[in-house]
Protein backbone atom coordinates (compact mmCIF):
# COMPACT_ATOMS: atom_id res chain seq x y z
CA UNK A 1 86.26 48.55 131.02
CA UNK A 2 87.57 49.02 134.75
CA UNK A 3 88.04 45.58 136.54
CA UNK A 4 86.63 47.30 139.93
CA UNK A 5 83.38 48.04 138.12
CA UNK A 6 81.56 45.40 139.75
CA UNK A 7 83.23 46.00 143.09
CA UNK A 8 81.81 49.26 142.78
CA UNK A 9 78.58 48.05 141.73
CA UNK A 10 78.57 45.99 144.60
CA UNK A 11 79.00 48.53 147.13
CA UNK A 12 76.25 50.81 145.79
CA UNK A 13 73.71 48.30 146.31
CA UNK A 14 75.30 47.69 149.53
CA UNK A 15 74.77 51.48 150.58
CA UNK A 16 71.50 51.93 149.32
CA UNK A 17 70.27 48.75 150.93
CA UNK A 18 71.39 50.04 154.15
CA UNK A 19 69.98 53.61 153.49
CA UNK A 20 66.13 51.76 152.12
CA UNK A 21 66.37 50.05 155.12
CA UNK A 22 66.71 53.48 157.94
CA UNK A 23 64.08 54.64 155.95
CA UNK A 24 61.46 52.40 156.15
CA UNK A 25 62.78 51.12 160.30
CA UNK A 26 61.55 55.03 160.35
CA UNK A 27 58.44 54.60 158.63
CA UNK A 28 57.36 51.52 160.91
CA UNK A 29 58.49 53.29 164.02
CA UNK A 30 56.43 56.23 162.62
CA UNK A 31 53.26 54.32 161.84
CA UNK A 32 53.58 52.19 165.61
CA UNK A 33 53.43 55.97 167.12
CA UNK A 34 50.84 57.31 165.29
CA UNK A 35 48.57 54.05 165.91
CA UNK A 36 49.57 54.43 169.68
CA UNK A 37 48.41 58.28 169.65
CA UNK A 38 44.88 57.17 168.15
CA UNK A 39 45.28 58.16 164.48
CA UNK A 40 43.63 55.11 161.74
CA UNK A 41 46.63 54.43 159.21
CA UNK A 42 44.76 54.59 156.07
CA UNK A 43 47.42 54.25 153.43
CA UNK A 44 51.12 53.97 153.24
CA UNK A 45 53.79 55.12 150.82
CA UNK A 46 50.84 56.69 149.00
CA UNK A 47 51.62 58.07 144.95
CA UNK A 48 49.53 59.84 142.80
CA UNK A 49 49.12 57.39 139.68
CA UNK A 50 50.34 60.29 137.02
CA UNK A 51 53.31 60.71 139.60
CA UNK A 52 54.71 63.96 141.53
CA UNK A 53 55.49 62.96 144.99
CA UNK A 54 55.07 60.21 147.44
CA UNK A 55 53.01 60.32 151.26
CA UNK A 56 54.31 58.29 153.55
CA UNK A 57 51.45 57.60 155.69
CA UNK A 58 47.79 58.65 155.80
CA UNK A 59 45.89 58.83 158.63
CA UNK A 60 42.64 59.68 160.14
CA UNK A 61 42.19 61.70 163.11
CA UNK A 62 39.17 61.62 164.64
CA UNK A 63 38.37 64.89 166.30
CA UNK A 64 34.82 66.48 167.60
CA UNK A 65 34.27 68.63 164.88
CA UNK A 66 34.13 65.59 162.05
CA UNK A 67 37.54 63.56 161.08
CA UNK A 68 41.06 65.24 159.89
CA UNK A 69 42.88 63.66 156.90
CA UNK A 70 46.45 64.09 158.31
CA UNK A 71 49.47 63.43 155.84
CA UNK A 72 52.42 62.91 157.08
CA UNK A 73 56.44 62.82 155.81
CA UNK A 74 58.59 60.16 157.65
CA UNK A 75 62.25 61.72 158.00
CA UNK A 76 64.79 59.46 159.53
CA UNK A 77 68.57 59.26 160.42
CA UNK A 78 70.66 56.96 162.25
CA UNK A 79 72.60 60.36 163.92
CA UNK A 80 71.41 64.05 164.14
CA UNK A 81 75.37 64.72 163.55
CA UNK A 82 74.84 66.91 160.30
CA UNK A 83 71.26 67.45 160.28
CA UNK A 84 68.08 67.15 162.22
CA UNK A 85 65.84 64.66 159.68
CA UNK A 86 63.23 67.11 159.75
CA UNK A 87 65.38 69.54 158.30
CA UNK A 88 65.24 68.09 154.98
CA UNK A 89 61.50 68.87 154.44
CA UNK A 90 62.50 71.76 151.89
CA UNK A 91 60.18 73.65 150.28
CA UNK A 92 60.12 71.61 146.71
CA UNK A 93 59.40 68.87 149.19
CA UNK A 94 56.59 70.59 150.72
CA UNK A 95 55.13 71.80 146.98
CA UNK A 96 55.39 67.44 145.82
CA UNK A 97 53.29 66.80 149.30
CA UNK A 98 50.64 69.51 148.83
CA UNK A 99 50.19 68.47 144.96
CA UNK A 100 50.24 64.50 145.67
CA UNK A 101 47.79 65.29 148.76
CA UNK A 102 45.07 67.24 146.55
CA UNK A 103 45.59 64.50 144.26
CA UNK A 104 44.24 62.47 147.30
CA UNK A 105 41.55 64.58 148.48
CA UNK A 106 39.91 64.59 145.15
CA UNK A 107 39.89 61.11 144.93
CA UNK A 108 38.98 60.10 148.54
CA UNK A 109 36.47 63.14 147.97
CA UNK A 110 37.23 64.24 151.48
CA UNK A 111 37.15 67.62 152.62
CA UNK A 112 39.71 69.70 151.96
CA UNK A 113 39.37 72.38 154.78
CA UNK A 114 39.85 69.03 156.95
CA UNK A 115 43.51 68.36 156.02
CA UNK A 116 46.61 68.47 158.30
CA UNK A 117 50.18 67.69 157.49
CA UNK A 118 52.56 66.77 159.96
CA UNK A 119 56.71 65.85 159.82
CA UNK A 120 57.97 63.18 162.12
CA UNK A 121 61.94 63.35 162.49
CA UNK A 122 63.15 60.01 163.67
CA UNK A 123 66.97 59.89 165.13
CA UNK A 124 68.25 56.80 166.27
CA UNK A 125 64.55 55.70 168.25
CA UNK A 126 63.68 58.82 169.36
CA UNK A 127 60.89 59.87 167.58
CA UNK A 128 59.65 63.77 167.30
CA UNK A 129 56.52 64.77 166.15
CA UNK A 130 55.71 68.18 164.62
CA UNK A 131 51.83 68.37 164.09
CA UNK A 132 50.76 71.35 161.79
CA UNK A 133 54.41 71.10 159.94
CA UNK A 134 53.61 73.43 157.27
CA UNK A 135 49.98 75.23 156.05
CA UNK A 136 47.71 72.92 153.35
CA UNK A 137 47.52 76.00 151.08
């Protein structure tokens, strides 16, 4: 057995405490905003119970032709030094959303012409918002 097993253990839980903890500072900054722009939070860190991808936040847009479901993924760094956060919305990423939000559709039974999905790319506290991200289909 190595004797700097635990050490190493140690700093593991160090790192991903620190990474858990940009990710959901970015996921409260994100949720603040969205309130602040007039969307209803509606659920948060949403999974589909057989599994297959996780929505940050849900939210309701309220709109004159009847409400929008609007999912949206949370991307945040501490520095835009390597990569802008939205960058990392790939397209497997984009396939888990669109699965786990039918999943959610079907079960609020809302309507799925009425669906948005939106990226916001948090660096440091700036906060960009990119509404109509990627299709629903």
């Amino acid at each position: 057995m190595n004797p700097l097993a635990p050490l190493y253990r140690l700093a593991d839980r160090l790192r991903y405490r620190h990474h858990a903890d940009v990710g959901k500072r970015g996921e409260d900054l994100a949720h603040r905003y969205l309130r602040r722009t007039g969307l209803l939070i509606v659920a948060r860190n949403w999974r589909p119970p057989q599994g297959g991808g996780e929505i940050d936040l849900v939210a309701v847009e309220k709109s004159v032709g009847g409400d929008i479901l609007v999912f949206v993924e949370v991307k945040s760094r501490q520095t835009d030094k390597w990569n802008k956060p939205e960058r990392d919305v790939d397209t497997d990423k984009i396939l888990a959303l669109r699965r786990a939000a039918r999943d959610y559709v079907r079960r609020a039974k809302a309507d799925p012409e009425r669906v948005r999905f939106d990226v916001i790319g948090i660096t440091g506290d700036r906060i960009e918002h990119f509404r109509d991200a990627f299709p629903p289909v």
